[in-house]
C-alpha atoms as a PDB file:
ATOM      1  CA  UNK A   1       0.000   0.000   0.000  1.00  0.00           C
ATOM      2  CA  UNK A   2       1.417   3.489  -1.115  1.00  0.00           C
ATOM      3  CA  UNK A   3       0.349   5.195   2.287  1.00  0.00           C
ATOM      4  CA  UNK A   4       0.157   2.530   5.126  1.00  0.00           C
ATOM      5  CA  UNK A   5       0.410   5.361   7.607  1.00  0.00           C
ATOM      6  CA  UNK A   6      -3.003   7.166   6.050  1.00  0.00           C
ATOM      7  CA  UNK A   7      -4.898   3.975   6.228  1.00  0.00           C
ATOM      8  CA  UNK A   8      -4.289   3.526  10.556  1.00  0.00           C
ATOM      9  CA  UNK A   9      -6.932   6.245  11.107  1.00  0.00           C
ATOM     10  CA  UNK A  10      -9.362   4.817   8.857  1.00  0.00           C
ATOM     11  CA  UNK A  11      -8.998   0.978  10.613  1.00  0.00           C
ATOM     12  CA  UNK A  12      -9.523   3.292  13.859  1.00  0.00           C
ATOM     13  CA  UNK A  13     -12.331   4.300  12.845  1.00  0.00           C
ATOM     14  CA  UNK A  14     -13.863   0.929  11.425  1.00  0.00           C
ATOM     15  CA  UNK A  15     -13.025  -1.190  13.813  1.00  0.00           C
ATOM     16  CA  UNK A  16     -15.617  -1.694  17.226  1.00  0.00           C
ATOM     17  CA  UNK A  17     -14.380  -0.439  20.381  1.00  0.00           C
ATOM     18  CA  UNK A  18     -12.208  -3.179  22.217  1.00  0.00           C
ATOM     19  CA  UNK A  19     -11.389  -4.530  18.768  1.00  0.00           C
ATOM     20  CA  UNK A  20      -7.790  -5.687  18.374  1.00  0.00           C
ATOM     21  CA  UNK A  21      -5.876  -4.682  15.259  1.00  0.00           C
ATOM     22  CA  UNK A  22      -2.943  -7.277  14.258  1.00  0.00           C
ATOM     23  CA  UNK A  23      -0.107  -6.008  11.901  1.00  0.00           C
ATOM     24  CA  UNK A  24       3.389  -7.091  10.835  1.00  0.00           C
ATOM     25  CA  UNK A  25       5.915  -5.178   8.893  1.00  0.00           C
ATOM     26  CA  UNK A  26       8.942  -6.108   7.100  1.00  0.00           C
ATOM     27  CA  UNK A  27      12.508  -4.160   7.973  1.00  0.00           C
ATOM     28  CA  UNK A  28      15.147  -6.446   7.156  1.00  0.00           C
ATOM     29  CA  UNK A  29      13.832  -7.858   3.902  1.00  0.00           C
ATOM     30  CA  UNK A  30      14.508  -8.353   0.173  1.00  0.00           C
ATOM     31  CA  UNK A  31      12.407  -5.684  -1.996  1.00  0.00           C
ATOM     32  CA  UNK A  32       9.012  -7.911  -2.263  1.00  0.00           C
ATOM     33  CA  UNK A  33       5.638  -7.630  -4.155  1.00  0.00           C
ATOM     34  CA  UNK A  34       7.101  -5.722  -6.495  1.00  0.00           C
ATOM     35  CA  UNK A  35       6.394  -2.485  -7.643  1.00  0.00           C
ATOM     36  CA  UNK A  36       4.779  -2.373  -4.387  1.00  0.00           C
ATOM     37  CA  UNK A  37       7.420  -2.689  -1.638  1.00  0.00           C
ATOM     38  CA  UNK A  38       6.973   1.172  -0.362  1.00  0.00           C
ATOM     39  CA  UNK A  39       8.079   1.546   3.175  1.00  0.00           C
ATOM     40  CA  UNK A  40       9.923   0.137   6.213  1.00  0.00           C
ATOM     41  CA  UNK A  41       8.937   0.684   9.297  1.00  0.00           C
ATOM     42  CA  UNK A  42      11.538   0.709  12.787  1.00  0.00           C
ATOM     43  CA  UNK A  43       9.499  -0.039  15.994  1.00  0.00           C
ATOM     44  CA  UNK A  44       9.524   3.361  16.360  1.00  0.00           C
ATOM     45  CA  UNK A  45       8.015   4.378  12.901  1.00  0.00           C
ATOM     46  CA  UNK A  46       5.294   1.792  13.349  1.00  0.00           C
ATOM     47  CA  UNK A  47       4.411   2.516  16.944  1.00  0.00           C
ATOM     48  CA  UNK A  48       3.805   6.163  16.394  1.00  0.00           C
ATOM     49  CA  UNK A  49       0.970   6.117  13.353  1.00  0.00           C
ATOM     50  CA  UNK A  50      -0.832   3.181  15.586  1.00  0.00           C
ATOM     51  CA  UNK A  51      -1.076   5.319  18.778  1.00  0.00           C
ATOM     52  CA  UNK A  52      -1.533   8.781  16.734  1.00  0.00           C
ATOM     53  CA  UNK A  53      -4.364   6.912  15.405  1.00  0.00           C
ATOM     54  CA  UNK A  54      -5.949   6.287  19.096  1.00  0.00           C
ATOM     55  CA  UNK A  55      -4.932   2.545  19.206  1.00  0.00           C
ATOM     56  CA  UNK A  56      -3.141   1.366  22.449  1.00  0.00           C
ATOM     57  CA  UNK A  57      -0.468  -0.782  21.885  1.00  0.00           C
ATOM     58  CA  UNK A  58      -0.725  -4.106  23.575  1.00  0.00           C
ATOM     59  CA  UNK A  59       2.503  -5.537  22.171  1.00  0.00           C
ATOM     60  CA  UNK A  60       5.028  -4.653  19.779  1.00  0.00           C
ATOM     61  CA  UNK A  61       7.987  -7.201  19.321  1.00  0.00           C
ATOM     62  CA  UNK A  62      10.540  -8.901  16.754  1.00  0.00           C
ATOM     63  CA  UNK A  63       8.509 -11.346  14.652  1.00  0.00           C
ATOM     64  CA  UNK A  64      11.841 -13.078  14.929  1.00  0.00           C
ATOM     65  CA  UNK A  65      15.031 -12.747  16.654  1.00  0.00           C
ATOM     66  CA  UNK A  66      18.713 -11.930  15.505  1.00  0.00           C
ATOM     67  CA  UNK A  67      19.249 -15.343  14.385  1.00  0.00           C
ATOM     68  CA  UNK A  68      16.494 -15.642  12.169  1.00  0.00           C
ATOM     69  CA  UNK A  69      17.026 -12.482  10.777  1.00  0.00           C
ATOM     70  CA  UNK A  70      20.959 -13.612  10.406  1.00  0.00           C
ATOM     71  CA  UNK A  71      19.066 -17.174   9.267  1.00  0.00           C
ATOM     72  CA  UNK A  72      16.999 -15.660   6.300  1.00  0.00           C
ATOM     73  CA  UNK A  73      20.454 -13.545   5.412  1.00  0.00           C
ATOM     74  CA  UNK A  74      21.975 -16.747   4.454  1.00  0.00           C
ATOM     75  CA  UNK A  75      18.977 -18.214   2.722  1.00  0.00           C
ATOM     76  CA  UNK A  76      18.911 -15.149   0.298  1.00  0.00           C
ATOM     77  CA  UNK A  77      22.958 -15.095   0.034  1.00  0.00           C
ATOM     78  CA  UNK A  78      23.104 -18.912  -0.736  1.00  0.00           C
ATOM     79  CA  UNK A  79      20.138 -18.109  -3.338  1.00  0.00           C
ATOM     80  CA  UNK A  80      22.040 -14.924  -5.045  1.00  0.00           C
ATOM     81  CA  UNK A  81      25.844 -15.315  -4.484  1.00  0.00           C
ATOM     82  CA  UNK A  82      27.997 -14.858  -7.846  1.00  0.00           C
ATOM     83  CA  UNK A  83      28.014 -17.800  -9.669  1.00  0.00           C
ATOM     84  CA  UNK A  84      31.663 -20.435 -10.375  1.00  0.00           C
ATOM     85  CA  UNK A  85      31.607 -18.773 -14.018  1.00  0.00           C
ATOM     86  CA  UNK A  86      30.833 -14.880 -12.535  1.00  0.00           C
ATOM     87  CA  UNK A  87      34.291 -12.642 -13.506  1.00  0.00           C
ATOM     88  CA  UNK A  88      35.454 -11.138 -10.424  1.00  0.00           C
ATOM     89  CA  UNK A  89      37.718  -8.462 -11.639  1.00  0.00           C
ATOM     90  CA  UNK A  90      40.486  -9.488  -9.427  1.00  0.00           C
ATOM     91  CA  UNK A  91      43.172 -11.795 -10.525  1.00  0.00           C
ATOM     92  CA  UNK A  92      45.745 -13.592  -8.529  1.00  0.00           C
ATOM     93  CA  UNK A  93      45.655 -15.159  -5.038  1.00  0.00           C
ATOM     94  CA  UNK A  94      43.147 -12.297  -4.463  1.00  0.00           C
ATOM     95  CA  UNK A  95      40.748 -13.971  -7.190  1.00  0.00           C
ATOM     96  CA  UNK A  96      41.069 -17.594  -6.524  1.00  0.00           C
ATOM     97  CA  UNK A  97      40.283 -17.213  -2.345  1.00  0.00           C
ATOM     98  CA  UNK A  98      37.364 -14.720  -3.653  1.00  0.00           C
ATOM     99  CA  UNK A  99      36.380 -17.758  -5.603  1.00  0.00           C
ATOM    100  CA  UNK A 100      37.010 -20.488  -3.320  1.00  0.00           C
ATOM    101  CA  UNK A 101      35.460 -18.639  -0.010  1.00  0.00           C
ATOM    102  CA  UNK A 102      32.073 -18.110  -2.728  1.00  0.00           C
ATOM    103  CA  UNK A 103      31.818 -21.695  -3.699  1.00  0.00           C
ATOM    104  CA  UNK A 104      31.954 -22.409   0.015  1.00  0.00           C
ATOM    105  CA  UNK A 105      29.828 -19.898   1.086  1.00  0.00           C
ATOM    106  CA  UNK A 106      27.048 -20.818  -1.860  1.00  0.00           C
ATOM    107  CA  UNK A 107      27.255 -24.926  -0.373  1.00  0.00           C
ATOM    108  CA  UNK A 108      27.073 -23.969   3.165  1.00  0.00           C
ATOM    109  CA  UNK A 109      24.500 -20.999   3.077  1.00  0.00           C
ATOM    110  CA  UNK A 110      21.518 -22.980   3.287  1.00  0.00           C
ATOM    111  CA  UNK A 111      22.844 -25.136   5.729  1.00  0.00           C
ATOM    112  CA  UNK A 112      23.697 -21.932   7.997  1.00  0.00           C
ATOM    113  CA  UNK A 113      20.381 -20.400   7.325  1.00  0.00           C
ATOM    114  CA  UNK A 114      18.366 -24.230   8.911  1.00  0.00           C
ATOM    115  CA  UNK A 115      20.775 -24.152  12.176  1.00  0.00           C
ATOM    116  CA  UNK A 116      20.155 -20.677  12.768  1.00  0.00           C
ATOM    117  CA  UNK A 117      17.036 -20.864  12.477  1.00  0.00           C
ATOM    118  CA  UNK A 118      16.628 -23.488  14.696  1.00  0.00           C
ATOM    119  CA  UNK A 119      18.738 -21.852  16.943  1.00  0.00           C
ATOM    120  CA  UNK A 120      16.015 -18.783  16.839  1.00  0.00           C
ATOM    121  CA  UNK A 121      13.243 -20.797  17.890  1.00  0.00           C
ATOM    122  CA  UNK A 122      13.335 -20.734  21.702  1.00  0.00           C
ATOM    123  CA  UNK A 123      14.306 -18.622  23.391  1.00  0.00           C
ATOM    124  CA  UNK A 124      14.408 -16.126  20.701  1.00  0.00           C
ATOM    125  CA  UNK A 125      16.848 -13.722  21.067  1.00  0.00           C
ATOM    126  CA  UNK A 126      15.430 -10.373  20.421  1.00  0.00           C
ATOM    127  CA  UNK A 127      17.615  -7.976  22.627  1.00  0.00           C
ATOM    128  CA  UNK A 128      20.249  -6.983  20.285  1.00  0.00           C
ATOM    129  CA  UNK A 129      21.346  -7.071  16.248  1.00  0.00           C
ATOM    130  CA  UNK A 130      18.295  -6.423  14.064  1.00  0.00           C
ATOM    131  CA  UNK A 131      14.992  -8.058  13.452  1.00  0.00           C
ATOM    132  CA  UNK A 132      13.357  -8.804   9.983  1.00  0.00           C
ATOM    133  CA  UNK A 133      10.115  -8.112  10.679  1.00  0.00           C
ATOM    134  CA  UNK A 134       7.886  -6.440  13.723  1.00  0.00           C
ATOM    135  CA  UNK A 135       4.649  -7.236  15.354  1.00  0.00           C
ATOM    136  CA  UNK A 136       2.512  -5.284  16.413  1.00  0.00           C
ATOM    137  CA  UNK A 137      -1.290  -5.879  18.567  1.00  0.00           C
ATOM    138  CA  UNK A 138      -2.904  -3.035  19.325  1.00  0.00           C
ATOM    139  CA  UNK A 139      -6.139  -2.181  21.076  1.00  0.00           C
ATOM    140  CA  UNK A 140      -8.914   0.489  20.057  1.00  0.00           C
ATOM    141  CA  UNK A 141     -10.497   1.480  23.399  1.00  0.00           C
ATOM    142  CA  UNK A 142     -13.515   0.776  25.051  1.00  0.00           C
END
């Protein structure tokens, strides 16, 4: 949506008093939905529009912690990484470790990306690095 912040207000106003409104925003993510992928939002950029709006926030949290934000990092990398037959520009020692540390990183990405994941599930670690997505539940008052 081209405005997400103009469209709060109006599920303010539609929703019934003690209605709960349930929304999750991307941060740390690959451009998606194209050409529609408009805005990300900090904790602090999403909390302000939903209590502006009169909503009171109930919770607002990582989706995910570090690790799966880390996790999905190495999904997409293992996914996009040069390929064996991508020039480099470098020649040399420089250019064959370059080459070497990509074919290892391209076999062992998606490997990385399952044990860190895993490793996100409980507890999740949410109190430093940065999150991929947020949560947010917020309340519309009696």
């Amino acid at each position: 949506m081209p405005d997400p912040v103009a469209a709060v207000p109006e599920l303010h106003r539609v929703l019934e008093p003690g209605g709960r409104l349930f929304c999750t925003v991307s941060l740390f993510f690959a451009e998606h939905q194209q050409p529609y992928d408009f805005h990300r939002f900090t904790q602090f950029g999403l909390r302000r529009p939903v209590e502006d709006a009169g909503f009171e926030i109930v919770r607002l949290t990582w989706l995910e912690g570090y690790l799966g934000t880390v996790s999905y990092q190495f999904s997409y990398m293992g996914q996009h990484l040069p390929g064996p037959r991508t020039s480099l520009h470098v020649g040399g020692w420089r250019g064959l470790r370059g080459r070497a540390l990509l074919a290892v990183l391209r076999t062992a990405a998606p490997w990385v990306a399952r044990e860190l994941a895993v490793l996100d599930a409980a507890p999740r670690p949410t109190d430093t690095g940065m999150p991929k997505d947020y949560v947010v539940v917020a309340r519309k008052p009696e």
